[in-house]
PDB file of N, CA and C in Angstrom:
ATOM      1  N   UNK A   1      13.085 -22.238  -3.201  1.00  0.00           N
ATOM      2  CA  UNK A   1      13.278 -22.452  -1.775  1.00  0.00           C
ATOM      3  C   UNK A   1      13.129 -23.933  -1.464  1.00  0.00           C
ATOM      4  N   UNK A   2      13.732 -24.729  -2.623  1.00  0.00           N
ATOM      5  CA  UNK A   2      12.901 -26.174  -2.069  1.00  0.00           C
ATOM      6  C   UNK A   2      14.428 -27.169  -1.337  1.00  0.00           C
ATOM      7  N   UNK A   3      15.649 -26.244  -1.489  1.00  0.00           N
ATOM      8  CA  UNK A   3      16.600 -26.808  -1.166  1.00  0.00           C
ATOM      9  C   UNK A   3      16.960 -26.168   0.322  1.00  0.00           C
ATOM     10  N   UNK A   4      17.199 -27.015   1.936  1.00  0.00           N
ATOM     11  CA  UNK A   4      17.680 -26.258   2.561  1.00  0.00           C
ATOM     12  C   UNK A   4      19.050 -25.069   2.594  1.00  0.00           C
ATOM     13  N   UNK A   5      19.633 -25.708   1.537  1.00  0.00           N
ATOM     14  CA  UNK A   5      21.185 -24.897   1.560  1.00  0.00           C
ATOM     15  C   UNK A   5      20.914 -23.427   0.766  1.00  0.00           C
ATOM     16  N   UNK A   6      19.698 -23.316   0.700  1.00  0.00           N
ATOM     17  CA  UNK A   6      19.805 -21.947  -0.004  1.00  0.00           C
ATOM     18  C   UNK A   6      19.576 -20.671   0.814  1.00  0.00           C
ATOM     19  N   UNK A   7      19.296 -20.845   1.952  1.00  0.00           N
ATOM     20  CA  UNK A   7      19.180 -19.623   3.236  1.00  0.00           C
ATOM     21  C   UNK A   7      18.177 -18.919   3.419  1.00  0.00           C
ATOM     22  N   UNK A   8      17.194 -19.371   2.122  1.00  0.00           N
ATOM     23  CA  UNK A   8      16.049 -18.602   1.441  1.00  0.00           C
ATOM     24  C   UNK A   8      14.441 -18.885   2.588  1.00  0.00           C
ATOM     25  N   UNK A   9      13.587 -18.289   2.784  1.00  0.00           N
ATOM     26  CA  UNK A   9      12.217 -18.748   3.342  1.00  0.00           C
ATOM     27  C   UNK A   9      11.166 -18.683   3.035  1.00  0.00           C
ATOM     28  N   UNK A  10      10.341 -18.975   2.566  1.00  0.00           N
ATOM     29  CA  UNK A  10       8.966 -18.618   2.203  1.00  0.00           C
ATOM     30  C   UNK A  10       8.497 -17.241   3.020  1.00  0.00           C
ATOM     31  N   UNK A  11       7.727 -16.711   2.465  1.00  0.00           N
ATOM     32  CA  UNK A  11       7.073 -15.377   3.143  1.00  0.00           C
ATOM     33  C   UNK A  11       5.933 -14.765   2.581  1.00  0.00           C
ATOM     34  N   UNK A  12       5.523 -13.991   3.277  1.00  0.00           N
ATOM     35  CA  UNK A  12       3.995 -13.803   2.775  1.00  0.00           C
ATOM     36  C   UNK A  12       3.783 -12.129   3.307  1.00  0.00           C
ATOM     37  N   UNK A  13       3.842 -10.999   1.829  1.00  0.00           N
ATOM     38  CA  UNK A  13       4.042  -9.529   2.550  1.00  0.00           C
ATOM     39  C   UNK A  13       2.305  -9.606   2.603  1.00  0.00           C
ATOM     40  N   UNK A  14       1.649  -9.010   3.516  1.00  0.00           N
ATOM     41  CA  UNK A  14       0.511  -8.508   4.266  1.00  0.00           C
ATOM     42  C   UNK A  14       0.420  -6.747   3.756  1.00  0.00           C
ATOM     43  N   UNK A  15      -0.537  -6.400   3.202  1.00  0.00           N
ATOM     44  CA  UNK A  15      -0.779  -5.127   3.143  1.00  0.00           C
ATOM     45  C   UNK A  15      -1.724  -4.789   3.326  1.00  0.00           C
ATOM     46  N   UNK A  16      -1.930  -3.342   4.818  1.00  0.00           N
ATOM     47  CA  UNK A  16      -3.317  -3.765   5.513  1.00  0.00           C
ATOM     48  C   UNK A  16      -3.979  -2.445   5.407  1.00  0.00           C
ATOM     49  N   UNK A  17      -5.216  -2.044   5.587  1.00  0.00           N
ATOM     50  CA  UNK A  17      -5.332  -0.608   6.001  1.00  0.00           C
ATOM     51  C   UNK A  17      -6.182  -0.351   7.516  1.00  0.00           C
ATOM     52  N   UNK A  18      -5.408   0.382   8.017  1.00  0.00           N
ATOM     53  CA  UNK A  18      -4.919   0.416   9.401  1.00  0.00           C
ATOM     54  C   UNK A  18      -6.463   0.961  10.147  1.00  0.00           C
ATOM     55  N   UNK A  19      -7.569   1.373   9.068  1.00  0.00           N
ATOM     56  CA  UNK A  19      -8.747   2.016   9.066  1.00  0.00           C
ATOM     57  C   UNK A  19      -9.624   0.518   9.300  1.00  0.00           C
ATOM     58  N   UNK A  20      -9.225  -0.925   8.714  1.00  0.00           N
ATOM     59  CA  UNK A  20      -9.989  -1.422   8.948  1.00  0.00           C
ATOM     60  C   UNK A  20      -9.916  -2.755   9.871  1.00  0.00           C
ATOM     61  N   UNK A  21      -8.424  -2.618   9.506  1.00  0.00           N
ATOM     62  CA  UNK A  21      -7.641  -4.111  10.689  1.00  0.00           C
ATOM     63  C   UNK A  21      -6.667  -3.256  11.147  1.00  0.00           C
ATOM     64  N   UNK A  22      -6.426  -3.538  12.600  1.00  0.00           N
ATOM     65  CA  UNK A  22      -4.625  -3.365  13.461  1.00  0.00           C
ATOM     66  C   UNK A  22      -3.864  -3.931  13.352  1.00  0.00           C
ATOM     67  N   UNK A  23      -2.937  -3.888  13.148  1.00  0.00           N
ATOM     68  CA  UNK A  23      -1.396  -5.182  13.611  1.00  0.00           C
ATOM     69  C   UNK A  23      -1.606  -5.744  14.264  1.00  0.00           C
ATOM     70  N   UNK A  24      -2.410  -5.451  15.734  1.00  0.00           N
ATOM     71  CA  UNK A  24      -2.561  -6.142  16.668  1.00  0.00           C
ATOM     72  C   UNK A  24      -3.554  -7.253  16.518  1.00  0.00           C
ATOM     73  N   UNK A  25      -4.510  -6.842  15.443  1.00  0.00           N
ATOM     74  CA  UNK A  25      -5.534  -8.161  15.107  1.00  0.00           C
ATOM     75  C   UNK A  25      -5.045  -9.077  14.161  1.00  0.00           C
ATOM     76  N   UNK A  26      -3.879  -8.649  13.271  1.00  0.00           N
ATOM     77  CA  UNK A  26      -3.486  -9.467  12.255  1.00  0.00           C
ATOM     78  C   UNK A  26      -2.171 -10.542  13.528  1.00  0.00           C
ATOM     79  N   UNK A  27      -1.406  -9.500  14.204  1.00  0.00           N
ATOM     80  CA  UNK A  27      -0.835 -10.350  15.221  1.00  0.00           C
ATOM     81  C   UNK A  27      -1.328 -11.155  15.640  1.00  0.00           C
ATOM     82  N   UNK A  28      -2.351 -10.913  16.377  1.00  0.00           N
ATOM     83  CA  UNK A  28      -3.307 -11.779  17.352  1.00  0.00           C
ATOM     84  C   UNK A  28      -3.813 -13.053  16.314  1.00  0.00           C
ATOM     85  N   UNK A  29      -3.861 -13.246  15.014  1.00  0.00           N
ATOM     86  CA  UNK A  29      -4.395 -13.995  14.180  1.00  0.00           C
ATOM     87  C   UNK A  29      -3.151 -14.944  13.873  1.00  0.00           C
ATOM     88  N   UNK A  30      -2.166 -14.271  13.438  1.00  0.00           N
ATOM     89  CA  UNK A  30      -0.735 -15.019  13.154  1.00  0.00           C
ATOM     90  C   UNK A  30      -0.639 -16.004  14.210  1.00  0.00           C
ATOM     91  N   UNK A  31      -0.344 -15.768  15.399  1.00  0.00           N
ATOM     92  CA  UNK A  31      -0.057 -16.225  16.686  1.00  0.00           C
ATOM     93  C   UNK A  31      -1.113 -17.500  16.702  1.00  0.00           C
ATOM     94  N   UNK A  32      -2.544 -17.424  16.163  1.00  0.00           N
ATOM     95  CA  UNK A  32      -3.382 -18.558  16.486  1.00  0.00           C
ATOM     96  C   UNK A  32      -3.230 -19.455  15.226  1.00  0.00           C
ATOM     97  N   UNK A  33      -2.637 -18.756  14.609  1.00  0.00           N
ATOM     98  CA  UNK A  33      -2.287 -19.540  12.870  1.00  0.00           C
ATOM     99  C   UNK A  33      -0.963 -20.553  12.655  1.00  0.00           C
ATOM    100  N   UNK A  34      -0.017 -19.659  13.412  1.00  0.00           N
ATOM    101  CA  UNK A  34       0.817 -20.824  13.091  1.00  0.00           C
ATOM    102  C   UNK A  34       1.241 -21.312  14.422  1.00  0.00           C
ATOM    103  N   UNK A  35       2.654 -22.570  14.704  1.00  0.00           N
ATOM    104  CA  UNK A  35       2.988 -22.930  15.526  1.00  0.00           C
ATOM    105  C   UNK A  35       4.188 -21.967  16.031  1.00  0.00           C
ATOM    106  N   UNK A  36       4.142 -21.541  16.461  1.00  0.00           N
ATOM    107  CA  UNK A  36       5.110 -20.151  17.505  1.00  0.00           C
ATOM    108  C   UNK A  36       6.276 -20.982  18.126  1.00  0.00           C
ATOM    109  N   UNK A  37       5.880 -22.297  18.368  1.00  0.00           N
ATOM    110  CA  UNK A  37       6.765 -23.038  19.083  1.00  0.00           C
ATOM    111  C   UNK A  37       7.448 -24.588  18.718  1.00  0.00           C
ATOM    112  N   UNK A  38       7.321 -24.164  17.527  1.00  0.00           N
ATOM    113  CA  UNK A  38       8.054 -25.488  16.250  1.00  0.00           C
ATOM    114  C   UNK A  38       9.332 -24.662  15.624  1.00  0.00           C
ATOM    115  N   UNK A  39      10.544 -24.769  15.862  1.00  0.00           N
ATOM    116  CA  UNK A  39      11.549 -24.559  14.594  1.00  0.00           C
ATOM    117  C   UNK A  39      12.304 -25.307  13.451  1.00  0.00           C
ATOM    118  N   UNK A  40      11.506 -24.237  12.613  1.00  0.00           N
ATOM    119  CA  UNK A  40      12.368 -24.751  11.164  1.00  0.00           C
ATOM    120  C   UNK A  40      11.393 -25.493  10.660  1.00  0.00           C
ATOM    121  N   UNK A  41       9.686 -25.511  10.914  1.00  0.00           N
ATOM    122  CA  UNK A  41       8.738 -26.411  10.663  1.00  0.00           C
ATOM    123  C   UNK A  41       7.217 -25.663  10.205  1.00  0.00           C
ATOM    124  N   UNK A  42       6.191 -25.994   9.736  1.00  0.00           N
ATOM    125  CA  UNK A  42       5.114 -25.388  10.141  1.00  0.00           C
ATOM    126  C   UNK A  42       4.494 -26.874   9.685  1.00  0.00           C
ATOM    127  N   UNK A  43       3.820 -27.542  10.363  1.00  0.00           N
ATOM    128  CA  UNK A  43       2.511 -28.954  10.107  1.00  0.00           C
ATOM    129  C   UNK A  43       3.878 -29.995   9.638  1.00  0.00           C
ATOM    130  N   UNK A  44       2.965 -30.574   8.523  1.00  0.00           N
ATOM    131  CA  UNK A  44       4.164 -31.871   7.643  1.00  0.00           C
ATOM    132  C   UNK A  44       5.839 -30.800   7.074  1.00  0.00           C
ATOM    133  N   UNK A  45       5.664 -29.814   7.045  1.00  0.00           N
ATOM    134  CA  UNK A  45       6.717 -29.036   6.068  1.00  0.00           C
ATOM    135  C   UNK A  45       7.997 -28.697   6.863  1.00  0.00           C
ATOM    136  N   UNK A  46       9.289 -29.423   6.826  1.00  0.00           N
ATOM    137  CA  UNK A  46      10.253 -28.988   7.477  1.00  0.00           C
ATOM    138  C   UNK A  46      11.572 -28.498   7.073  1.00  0.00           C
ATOM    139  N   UNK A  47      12.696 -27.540   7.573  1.00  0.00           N
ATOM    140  CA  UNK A  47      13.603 -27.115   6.980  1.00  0.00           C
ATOM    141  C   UNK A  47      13.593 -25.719   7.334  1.00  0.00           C
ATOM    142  N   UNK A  48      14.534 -25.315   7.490  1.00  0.00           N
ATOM    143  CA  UNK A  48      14.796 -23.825   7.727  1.00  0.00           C
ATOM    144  C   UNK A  48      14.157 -22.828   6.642  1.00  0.00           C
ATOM    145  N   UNK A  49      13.981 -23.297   5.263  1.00  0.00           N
ATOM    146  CA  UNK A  49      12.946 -22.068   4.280  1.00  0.00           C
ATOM    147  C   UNK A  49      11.296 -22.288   4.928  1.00  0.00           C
ATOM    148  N   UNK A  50      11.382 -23.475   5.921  1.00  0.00           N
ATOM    149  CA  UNK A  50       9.731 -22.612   6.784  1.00  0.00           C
ATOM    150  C   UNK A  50       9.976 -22.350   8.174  1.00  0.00           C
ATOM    151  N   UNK A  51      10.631 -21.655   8.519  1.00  0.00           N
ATOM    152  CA  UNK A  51      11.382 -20.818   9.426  1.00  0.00           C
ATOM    153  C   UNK A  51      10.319 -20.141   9.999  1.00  0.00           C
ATOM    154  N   UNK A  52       9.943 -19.257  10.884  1.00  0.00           N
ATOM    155  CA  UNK A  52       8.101 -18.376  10.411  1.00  0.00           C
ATOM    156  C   UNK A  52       9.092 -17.264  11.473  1.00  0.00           C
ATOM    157  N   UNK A  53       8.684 -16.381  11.165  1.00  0.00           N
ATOM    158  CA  UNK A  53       9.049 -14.613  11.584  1.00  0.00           C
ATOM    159  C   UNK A  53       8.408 -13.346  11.361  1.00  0.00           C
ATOM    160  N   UNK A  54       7.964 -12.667  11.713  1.00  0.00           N
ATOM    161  CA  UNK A  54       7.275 -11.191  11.788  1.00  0.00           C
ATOM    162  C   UNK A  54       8.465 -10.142  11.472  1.00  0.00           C
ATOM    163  N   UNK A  55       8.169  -9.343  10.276  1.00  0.00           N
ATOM    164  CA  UNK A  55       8.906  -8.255   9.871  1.00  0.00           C
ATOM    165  C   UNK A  55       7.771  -7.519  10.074  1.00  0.00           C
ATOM    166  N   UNK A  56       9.196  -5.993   9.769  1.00  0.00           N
ATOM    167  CA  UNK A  56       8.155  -4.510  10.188  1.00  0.00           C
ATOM    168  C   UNK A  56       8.742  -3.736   8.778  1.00  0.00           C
ATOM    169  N   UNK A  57       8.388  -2.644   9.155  1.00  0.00           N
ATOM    170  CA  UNK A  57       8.851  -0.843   7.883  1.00  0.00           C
ATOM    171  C   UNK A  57       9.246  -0.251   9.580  1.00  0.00           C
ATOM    172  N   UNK A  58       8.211   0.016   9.928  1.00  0.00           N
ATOM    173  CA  UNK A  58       8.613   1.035  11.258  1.00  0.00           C
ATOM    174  C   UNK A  58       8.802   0.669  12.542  1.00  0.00           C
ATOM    175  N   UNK A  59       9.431   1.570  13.405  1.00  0.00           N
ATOM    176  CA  UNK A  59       9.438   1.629  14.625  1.00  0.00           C
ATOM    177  C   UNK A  59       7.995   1.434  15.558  1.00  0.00           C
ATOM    178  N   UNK A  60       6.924   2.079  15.245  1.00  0.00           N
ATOM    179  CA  UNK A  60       6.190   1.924  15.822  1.00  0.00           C
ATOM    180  C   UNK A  60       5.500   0.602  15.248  1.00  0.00           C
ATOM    181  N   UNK A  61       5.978   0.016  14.376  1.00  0.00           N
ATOM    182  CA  UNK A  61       5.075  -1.610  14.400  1.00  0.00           C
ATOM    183  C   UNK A  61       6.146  -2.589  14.824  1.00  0.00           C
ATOM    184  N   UNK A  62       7.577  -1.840  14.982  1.00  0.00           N
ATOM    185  CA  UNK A  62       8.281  -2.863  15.689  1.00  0.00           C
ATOM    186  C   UNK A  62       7.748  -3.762  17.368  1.00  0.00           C
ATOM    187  N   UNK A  63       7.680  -1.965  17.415  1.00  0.00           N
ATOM    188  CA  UNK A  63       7.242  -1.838  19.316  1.00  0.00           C
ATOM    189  C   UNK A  63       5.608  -2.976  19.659  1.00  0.00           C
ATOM    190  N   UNK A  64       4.869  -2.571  18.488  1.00  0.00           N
ATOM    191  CA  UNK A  64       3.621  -3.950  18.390  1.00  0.00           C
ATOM    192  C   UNK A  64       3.786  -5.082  18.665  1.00  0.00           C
ATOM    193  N   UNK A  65       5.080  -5.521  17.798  1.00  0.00           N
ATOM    194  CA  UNK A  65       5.419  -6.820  17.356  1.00  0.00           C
ATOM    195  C   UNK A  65       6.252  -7.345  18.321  1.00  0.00           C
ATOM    196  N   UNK A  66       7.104  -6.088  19.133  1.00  0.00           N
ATOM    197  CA  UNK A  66       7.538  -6.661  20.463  1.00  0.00           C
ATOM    198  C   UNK A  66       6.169  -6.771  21.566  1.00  0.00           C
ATOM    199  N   UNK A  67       5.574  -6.672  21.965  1.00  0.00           N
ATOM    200  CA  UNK A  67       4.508  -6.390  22.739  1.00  0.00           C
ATOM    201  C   UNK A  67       3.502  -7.630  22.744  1.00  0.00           C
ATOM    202  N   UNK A  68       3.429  -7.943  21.682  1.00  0.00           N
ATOM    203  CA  UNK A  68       2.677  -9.022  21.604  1.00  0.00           C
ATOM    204  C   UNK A  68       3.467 -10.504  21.332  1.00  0.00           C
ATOM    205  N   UNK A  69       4.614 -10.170  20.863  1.00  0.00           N
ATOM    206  CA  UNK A  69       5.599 -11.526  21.178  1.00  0.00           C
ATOM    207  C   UNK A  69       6.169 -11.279  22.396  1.00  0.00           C
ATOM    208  N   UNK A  70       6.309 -10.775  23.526  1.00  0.00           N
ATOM    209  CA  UNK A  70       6.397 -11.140  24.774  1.00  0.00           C
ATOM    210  C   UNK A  70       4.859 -11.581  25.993  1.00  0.00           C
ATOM    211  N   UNK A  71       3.997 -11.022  25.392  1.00  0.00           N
ATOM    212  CA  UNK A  71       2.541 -11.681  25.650  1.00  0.00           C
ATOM    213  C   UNK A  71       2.698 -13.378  25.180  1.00  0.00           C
ATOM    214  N   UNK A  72       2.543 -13.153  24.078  1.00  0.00           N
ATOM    215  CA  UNK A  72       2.675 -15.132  23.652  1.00  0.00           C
ATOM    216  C   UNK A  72       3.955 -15.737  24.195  1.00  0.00           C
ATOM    217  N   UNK A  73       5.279 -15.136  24.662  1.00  0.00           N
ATOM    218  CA  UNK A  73       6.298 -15.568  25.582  1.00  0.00           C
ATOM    219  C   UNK A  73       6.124 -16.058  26.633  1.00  0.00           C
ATOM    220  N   UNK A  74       4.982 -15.350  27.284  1.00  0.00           N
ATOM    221  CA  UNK A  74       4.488 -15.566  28.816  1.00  0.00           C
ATOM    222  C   UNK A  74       3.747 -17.096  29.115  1.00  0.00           C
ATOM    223  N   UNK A  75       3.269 -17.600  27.624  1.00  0.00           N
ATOM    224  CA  UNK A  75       1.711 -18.316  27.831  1.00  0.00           C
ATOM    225  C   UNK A  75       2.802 -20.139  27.310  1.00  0.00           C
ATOM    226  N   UNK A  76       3.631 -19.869  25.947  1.00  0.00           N
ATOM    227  CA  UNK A  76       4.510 -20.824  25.782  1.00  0.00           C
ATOM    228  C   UNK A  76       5.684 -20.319  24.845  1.00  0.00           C
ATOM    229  N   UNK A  77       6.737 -21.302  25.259  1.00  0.00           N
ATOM    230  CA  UNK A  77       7.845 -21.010  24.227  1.00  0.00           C
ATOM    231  C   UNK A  77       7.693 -20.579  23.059  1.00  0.00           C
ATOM    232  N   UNK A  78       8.493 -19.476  22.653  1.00  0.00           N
ATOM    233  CA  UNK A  78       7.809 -19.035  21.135  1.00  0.00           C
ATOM    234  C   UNK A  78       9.922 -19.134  20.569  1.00  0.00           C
ATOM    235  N   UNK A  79       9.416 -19.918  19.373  1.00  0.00           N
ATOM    236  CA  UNK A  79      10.699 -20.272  18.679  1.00  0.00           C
ATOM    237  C   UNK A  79      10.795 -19.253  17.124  1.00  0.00           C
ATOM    238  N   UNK A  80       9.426 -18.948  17.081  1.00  0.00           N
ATOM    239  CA  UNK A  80       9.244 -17.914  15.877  1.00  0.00           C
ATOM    240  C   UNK A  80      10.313 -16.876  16.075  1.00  0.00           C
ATOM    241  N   UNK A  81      11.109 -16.618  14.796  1.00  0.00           N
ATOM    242  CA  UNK A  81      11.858 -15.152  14.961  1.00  0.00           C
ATOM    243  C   UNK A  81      10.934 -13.341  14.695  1.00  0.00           C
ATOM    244  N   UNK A  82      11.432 -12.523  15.215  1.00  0.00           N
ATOM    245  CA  UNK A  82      10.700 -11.583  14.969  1.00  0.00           C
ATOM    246  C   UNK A  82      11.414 -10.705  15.282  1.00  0.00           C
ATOM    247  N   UNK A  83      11.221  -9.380  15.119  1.00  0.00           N
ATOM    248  CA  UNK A  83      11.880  -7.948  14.721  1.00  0.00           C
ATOM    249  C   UNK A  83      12.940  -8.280  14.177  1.00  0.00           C
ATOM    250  N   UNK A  84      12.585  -8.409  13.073  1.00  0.00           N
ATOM    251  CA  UNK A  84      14.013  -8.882  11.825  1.00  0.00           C
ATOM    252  C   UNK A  84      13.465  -7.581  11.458  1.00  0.00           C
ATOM    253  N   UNK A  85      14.391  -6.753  10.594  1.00  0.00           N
ATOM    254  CA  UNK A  85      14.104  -5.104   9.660  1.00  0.00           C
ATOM    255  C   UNK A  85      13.374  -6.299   8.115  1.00  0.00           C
ATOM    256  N   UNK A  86      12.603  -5.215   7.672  1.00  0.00           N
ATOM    257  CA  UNK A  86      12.117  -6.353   6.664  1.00  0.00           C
ATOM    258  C   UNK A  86      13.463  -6.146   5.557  1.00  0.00           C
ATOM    259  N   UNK A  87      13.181  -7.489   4.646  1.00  0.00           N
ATOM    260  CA  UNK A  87      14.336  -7.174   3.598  1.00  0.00           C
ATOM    261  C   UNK A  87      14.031  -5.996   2.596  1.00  0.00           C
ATOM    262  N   UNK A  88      15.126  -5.908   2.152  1.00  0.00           N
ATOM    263  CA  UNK A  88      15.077  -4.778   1.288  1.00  0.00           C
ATOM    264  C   UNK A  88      14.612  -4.951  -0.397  1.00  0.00           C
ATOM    265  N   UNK A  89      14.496  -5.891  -1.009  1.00  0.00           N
ATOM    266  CA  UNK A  89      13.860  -6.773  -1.857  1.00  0.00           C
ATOM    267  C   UNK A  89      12.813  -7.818  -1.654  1.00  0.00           C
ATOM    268  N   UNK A  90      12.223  -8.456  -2.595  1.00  0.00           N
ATOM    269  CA  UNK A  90      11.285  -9.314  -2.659  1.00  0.00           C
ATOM    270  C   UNK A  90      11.444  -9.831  -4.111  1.00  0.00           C
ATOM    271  N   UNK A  91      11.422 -11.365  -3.777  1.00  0.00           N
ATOM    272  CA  UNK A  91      11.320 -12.287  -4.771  1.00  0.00           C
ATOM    273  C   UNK A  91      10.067 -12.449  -5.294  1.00  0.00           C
ATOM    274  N   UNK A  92       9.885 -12.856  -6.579  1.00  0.00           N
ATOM    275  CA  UNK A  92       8.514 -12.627  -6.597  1.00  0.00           C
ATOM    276  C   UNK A  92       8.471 -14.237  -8.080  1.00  0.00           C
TER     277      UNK A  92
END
């Protein structure tokens, strides 16, 4: 991913159990973690492979992930993408 022309992004899969964290706390953490309102950037690192976006599996963590990215909509511009379907592979 170190070339922009490759379409590619860094990513990071999260696997949680729902018994001991919510989406909504790992949301609520993302949101204070990165910049929501930088594109194509995160700190010194720029280019569309640090792009930053929230994927789901389901419907009901879509509906989360909408819910709380229109909360952080309200407060400032959020340039982060989100409810992308997650991909169907992983690079590893």
């Amino acid at each position: 991913v170190c070339y922009e022309d490759t379409n590619h992004a860094e990513a990071v899969y999260i696997e949680y159990d729902k018994s001991i964290i919510s989406l909504d706390k790992i949301l609520e953490e993302y949101f204070k973690i990165i910049d929501s309102t930088s594109l194509n950037k995160q700190g010194n690192d720029r280019g569309t492979q640090y792009r930053t976006g929230v994927y789901y599996y389901t419907n009901e963590e879509k509906d989360k992930i909408k819910k709380k990215w229109r909360k952080v909509r309200k407060i400032k511009i959020v340039k982060t993408h989100c409810l992308c379907g997650f991909p169907p592979f992983f690079l590893q």
